[in-house]
C-alpha atoms as a PDB file:
ATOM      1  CA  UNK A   1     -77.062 -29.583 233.430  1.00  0.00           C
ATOM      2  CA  UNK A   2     -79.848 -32.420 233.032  1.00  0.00           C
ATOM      3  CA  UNK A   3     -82.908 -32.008 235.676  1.00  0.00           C
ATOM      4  CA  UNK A   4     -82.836 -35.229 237.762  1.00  0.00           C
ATOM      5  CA  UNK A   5     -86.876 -35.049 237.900  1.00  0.00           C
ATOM      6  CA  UNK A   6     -87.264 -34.728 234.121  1.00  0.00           C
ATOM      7  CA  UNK A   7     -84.577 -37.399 232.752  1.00  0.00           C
ATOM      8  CA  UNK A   8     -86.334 -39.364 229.870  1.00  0.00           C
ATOM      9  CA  UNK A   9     -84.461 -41.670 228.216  1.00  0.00           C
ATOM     10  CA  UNK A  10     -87.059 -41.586 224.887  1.00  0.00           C
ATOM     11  CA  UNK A  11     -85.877 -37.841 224.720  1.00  0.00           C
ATOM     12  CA  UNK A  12     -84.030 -37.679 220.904  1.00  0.00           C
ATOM     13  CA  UNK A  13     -81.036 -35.683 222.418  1.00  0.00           C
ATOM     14  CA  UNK A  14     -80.283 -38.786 224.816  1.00  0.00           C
ATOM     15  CA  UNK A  15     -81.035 -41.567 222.003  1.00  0.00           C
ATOM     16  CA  UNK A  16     -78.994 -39.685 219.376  1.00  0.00           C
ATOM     17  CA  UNK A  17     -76.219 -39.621 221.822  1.00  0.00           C
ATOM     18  CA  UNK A  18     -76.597 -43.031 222.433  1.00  0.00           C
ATOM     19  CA  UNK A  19     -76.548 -43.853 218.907  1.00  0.00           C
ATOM     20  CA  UNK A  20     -73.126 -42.397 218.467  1.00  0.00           C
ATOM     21  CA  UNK A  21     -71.457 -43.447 221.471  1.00  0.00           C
ATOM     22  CA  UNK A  22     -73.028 -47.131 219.828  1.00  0.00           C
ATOM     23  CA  UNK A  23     -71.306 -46.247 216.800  1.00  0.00           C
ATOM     24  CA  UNK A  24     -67.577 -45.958 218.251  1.00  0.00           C
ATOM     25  CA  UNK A  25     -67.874 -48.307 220.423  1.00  0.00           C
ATOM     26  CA  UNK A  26     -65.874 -50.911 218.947  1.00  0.00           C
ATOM     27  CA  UNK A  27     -61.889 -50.754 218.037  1.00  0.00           C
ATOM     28  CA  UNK A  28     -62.210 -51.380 214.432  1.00  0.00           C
ATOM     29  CA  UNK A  29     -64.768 -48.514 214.037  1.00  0.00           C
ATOM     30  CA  UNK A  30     -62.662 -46.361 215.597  1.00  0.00           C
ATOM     31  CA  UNK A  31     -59.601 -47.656 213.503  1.00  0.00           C
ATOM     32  CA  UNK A  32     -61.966 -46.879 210.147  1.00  0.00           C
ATOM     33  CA  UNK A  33     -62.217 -43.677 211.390  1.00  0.00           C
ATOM     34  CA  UNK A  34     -58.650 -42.239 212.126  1.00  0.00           C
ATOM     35  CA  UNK A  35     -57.894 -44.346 208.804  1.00  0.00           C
ATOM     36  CA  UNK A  36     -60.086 -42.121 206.478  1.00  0.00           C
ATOM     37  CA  UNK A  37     -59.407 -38.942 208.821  1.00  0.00           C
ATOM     38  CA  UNK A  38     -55.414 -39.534 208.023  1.00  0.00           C
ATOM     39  CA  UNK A  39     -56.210 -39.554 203.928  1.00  0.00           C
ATOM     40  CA  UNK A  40     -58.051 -36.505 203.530  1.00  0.00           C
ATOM     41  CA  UNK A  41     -59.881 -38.031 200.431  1.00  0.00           C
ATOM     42  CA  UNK A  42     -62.769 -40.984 200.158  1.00  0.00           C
ATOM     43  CA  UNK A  43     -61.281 -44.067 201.073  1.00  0.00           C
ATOM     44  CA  UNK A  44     -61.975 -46.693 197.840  1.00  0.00           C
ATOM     45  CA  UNK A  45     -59.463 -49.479 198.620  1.00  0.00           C
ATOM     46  CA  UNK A  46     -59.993 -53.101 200.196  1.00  0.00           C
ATOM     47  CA  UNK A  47     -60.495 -51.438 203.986  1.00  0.00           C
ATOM     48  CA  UNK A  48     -59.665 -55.574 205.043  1.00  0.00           C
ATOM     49  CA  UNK A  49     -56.386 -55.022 203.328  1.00  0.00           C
ATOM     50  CA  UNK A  50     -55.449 -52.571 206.103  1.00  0.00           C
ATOM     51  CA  UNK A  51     -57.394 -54.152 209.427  1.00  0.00           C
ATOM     52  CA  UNK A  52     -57.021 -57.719 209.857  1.00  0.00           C
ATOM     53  CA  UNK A  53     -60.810 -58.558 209.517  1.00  0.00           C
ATOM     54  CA  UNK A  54     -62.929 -60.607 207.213  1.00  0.00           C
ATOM     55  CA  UNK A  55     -64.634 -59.090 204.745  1.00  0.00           C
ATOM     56  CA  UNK A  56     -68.345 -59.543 206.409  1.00  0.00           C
ATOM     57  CA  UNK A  57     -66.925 -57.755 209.321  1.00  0.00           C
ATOM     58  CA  UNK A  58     -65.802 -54.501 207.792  1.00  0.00           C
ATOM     59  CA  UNK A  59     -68.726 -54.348 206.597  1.00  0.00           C
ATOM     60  CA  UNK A  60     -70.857 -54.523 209.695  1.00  0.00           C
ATOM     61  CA  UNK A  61     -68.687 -51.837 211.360  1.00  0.00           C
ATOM     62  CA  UNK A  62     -69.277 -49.476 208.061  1.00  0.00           C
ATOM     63  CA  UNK A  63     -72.885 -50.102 208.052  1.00  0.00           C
ATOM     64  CA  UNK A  64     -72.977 -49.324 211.612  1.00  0.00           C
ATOM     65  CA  UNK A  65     -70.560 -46.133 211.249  1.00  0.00           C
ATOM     66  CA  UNK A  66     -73.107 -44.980 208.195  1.00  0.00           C
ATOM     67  CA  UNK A  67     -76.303 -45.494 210.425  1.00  0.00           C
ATOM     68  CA  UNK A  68     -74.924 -43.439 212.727  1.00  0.00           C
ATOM     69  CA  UNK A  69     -74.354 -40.881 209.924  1.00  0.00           C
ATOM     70  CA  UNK A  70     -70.334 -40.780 210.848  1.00  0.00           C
ATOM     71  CA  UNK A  71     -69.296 -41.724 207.172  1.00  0.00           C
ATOM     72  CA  UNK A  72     -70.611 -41.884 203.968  1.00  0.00           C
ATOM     73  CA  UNK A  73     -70.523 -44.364 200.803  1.00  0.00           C
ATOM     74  CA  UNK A  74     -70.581 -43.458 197.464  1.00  0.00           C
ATOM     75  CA  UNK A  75     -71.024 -46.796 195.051  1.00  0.00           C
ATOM     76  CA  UNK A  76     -68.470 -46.148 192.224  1.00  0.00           C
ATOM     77  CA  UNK A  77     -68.550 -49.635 189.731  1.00  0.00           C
ATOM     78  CA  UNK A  78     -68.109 -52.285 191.680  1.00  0.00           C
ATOM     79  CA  UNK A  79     -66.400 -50.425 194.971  1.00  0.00           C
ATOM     80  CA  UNK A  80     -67.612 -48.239 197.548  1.00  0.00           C
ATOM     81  CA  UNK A  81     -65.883 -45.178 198.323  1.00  0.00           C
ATOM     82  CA  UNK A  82     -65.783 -44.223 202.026  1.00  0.00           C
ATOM     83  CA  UNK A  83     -65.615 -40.597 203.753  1.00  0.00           C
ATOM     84  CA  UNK A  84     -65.716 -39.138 206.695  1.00  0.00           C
ATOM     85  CA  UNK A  85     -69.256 -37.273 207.414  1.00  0.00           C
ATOM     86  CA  UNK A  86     -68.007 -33.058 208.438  1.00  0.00           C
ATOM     87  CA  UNK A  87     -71.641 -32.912 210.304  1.00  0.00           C
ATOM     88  CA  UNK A  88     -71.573 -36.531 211.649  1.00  0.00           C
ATOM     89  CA  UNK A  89     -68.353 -35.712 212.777  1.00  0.00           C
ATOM     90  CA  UNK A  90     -69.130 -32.139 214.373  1.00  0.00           C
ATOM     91  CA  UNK A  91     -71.770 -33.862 216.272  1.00  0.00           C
ATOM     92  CA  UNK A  92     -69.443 -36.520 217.556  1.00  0.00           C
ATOM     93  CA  UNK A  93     -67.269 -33.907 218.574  1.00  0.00           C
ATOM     94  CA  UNK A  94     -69.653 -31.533 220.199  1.00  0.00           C
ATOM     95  CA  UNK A  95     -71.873 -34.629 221.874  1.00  0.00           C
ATOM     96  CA  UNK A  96     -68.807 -35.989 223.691  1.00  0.00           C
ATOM     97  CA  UNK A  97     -67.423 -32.531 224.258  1.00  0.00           C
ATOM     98  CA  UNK A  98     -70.948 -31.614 226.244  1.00  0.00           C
ATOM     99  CA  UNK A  99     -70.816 -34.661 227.746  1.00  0.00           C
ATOM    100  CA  UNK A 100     -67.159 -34.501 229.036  1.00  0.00           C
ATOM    101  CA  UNK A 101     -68.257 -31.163 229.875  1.00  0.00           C
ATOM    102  CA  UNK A 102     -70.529 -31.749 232.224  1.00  0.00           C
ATOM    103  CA  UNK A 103     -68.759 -34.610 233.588  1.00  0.00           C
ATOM    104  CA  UNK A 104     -65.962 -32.513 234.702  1.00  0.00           C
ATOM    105  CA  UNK A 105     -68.376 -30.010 236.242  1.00  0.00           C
ATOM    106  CA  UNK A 106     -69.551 -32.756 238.659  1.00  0.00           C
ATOM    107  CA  UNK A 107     -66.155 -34.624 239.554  1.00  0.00           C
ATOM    108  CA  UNK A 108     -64.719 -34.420 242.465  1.00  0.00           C
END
């Protein structure tokens, strides 16, 4: 449980957790997600061909789901390949999993 007195946001737990929770916060990222958790293989198709976004928009959401270190992207010719990241993904799980955790604790 977090010490009211010595909450700081700069701390890197809190700004990596922030981070994440900035990463999935958007539908489509979330949709890019479950769609290369349901092939369990790197992704190298047109991802616009499957969400109905332009182009330059996919791509934003991937950059923002690699920042975060939630997939990778492996240049292959002229395509990308996308994959899920297992520790990028562990700490997704376990950072909302404390979180919800604690949350629970408190709740009425």
């Amino acid at each position: 449980m977090i010490n009211l007195q010595s909450i700081k946001l700069d701390d890197p737990t809190m700004v990596r957790s922030a981070d994440i929770a900035k990463a999935i916060a958007h539908p489509a990222r979330i949709a890019i997600l479950k769609m290369l958790a349901q092939r369990n293989t790197c992704f190298c198709g047109d991802i616009t061909e499957v969400l109905p976004l332009a182009q330059s928009t996919v791509s934003q959401h991937l950059k923002a789901l690699k920042s975060a270190g939630l997939i990778t992207g492996k240049v292959e010719g002229v395509r990308t390949c996308y994959c899920l990241n297992t520790a990028g993904i562990m700490e997704l799980k376990s950072t909302l999993s404390e979180l919800s955790n604690e949350l629970v604790e408190t709740c009425c």
